[in-house]
N, C-alpha and C. Protein backbone atom coordinates (compact mmCIF):
# COMPACT_ATOMS: atom_id res chain seq x y z
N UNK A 1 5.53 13.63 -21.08
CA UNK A 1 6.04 14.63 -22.00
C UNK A 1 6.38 15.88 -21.20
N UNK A 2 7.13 16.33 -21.62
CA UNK A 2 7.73 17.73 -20.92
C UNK A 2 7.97 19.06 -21.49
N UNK A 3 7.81 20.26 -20.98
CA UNK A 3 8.06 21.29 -22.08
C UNK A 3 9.48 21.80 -22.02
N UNK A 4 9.89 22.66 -22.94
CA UNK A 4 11.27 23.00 -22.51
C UNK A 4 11.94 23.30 -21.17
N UNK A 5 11.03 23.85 -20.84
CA UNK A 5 11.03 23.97 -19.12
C UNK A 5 10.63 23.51 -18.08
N UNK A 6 11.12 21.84 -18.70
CA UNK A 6 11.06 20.63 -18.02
C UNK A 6 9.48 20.61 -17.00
N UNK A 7 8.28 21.16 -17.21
CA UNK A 7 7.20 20.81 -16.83
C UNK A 7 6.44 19.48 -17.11
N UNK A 8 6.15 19.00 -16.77
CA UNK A 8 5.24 17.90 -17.04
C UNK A 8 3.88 18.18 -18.03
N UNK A 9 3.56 17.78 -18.91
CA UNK A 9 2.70 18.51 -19.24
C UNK A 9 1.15 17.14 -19.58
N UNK A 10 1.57 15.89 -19.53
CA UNK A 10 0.31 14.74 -19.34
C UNK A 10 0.29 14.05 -18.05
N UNK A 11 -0.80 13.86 -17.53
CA UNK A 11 -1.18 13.08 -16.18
C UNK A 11 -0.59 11.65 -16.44
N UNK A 12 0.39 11.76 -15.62
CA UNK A 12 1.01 10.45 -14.93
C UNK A 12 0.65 9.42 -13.94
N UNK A 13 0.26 8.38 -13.98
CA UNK A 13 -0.63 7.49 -12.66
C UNK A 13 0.24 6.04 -12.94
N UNK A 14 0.57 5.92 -13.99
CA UNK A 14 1.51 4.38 -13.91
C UNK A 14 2.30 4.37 -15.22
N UNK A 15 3.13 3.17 -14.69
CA UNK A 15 4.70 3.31 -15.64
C UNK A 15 4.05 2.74 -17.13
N UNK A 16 3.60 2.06 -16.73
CA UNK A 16 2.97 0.77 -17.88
C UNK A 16 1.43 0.53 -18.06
N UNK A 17 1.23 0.13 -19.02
CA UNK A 17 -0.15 -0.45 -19.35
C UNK A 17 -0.41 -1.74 -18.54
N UNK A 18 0.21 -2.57 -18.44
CA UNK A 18 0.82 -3.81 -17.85
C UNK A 18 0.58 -3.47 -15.79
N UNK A 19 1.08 -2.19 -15.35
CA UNK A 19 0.86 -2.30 -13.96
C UNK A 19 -1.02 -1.39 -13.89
N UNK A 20 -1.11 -0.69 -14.97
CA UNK A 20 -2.08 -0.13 -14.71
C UNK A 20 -3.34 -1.29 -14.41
N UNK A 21 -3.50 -2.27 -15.18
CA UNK A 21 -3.93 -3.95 -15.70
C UNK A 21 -4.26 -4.48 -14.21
N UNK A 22 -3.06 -4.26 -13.88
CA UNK A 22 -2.34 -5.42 -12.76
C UNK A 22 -3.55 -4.49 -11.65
N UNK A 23 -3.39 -3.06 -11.35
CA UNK A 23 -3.82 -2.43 -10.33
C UNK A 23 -5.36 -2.45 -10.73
N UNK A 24 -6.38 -2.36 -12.18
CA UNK A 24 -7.17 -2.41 -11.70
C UNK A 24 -7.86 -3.91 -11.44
N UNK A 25 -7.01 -4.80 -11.88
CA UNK A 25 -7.27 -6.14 -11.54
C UNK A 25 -7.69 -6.64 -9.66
N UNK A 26 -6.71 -6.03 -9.56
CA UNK A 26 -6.63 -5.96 -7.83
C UNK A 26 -8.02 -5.36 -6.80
N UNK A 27 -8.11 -4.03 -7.59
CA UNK A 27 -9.60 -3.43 -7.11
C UNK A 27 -10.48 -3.99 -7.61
N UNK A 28 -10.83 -4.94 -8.70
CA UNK A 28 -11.97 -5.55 -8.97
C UNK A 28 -12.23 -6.57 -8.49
N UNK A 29 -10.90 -7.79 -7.83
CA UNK A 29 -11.25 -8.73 -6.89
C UNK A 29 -11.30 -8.00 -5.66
N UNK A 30 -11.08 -7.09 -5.14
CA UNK A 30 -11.25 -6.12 -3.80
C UNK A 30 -13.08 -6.20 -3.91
N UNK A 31 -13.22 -5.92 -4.70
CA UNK A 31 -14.54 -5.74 -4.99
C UNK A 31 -15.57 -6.72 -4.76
N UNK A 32 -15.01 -8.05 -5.56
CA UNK A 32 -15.75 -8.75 -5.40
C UNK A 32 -15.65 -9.68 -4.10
N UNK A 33 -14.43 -9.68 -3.34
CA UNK A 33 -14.48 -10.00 -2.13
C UNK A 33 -15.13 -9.35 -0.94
N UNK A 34 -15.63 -7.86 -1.28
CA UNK A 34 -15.99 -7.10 -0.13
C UNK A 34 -15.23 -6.30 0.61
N UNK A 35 -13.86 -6.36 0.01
CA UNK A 35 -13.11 -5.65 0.80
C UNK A 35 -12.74 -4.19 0.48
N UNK A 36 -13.12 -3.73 -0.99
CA UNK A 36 -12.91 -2.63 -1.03
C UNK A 36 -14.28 -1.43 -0.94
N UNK A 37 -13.72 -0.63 -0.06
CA UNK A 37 -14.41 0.61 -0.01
C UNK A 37 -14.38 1.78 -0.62
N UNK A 38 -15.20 2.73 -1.24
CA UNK A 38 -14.47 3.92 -1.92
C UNK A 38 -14.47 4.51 -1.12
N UNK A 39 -13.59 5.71 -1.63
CA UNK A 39 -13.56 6.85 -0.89
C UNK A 39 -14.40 7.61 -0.45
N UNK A 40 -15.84 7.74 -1.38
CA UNK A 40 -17.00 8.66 -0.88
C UNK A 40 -17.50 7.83 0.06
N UNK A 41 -17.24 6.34 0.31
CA UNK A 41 -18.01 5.36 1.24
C UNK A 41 -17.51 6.34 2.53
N UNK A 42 -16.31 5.99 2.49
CA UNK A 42 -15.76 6.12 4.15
C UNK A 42 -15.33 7.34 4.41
N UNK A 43 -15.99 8.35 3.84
CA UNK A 43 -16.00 9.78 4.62
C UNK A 43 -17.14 9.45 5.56
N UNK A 44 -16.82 10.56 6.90
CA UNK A 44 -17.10 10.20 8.19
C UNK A 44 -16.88 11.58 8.55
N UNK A 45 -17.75 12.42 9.27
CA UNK A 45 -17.96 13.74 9.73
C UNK A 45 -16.49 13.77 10.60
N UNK A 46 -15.63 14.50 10.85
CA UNK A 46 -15.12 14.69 12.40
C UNK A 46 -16.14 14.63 13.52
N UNK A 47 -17.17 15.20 13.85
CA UNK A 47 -18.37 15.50 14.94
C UNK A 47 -19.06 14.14 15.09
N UNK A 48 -19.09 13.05 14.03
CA UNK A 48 -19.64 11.92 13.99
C UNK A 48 -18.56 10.83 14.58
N UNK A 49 -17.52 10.95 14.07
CA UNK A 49 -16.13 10.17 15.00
C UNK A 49 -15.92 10.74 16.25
N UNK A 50 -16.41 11.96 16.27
CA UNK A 50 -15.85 11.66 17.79
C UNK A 50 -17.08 11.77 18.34
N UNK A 51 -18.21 10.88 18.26
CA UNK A 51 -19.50 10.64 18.70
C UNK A 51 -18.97 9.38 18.65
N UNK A 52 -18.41 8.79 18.23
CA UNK A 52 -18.30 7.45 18.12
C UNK A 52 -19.16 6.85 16.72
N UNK A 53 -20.05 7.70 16.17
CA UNK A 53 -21.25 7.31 14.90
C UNK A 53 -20.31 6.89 14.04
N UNK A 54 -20.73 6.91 12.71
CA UNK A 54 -20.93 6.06 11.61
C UNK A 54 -21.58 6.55 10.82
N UNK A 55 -20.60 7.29 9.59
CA UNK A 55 -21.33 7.82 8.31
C UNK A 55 -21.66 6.24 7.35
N UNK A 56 -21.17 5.33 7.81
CA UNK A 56 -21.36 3.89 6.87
C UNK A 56 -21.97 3.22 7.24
N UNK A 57 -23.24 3.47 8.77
CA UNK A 57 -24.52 2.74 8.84
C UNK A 57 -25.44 3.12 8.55
């Protein structure tokens, strides 16, 4: 939706109900295969990467 002055005015993330479906379908077998990580997982200090460490052991 837009206001007269062509702003956007509702959060947009997908075209369809149908790809939204599709995408969280995808992260839930991600899931159950092990392959997906969140985002709070794989934050990692700068000072710890370049230690070579591991905020994910």
């Amino acid at each position: 939706m837009e206001t007269p002055t062509k702003q956007q005015t509702d959060k947009r993330g997908f075209r369809t109900k149908r790809e939204a479906e599709e995408f969280l379908a995808s992260v839930e077998n991600m899931k159950a295969t092990g392959e997906f990580v969140s985002a709070s997982s794989a934050r990692i200090l700068l000072s710890e990467w370049a230690r070579g460490g591991s905020a994910l052991s």
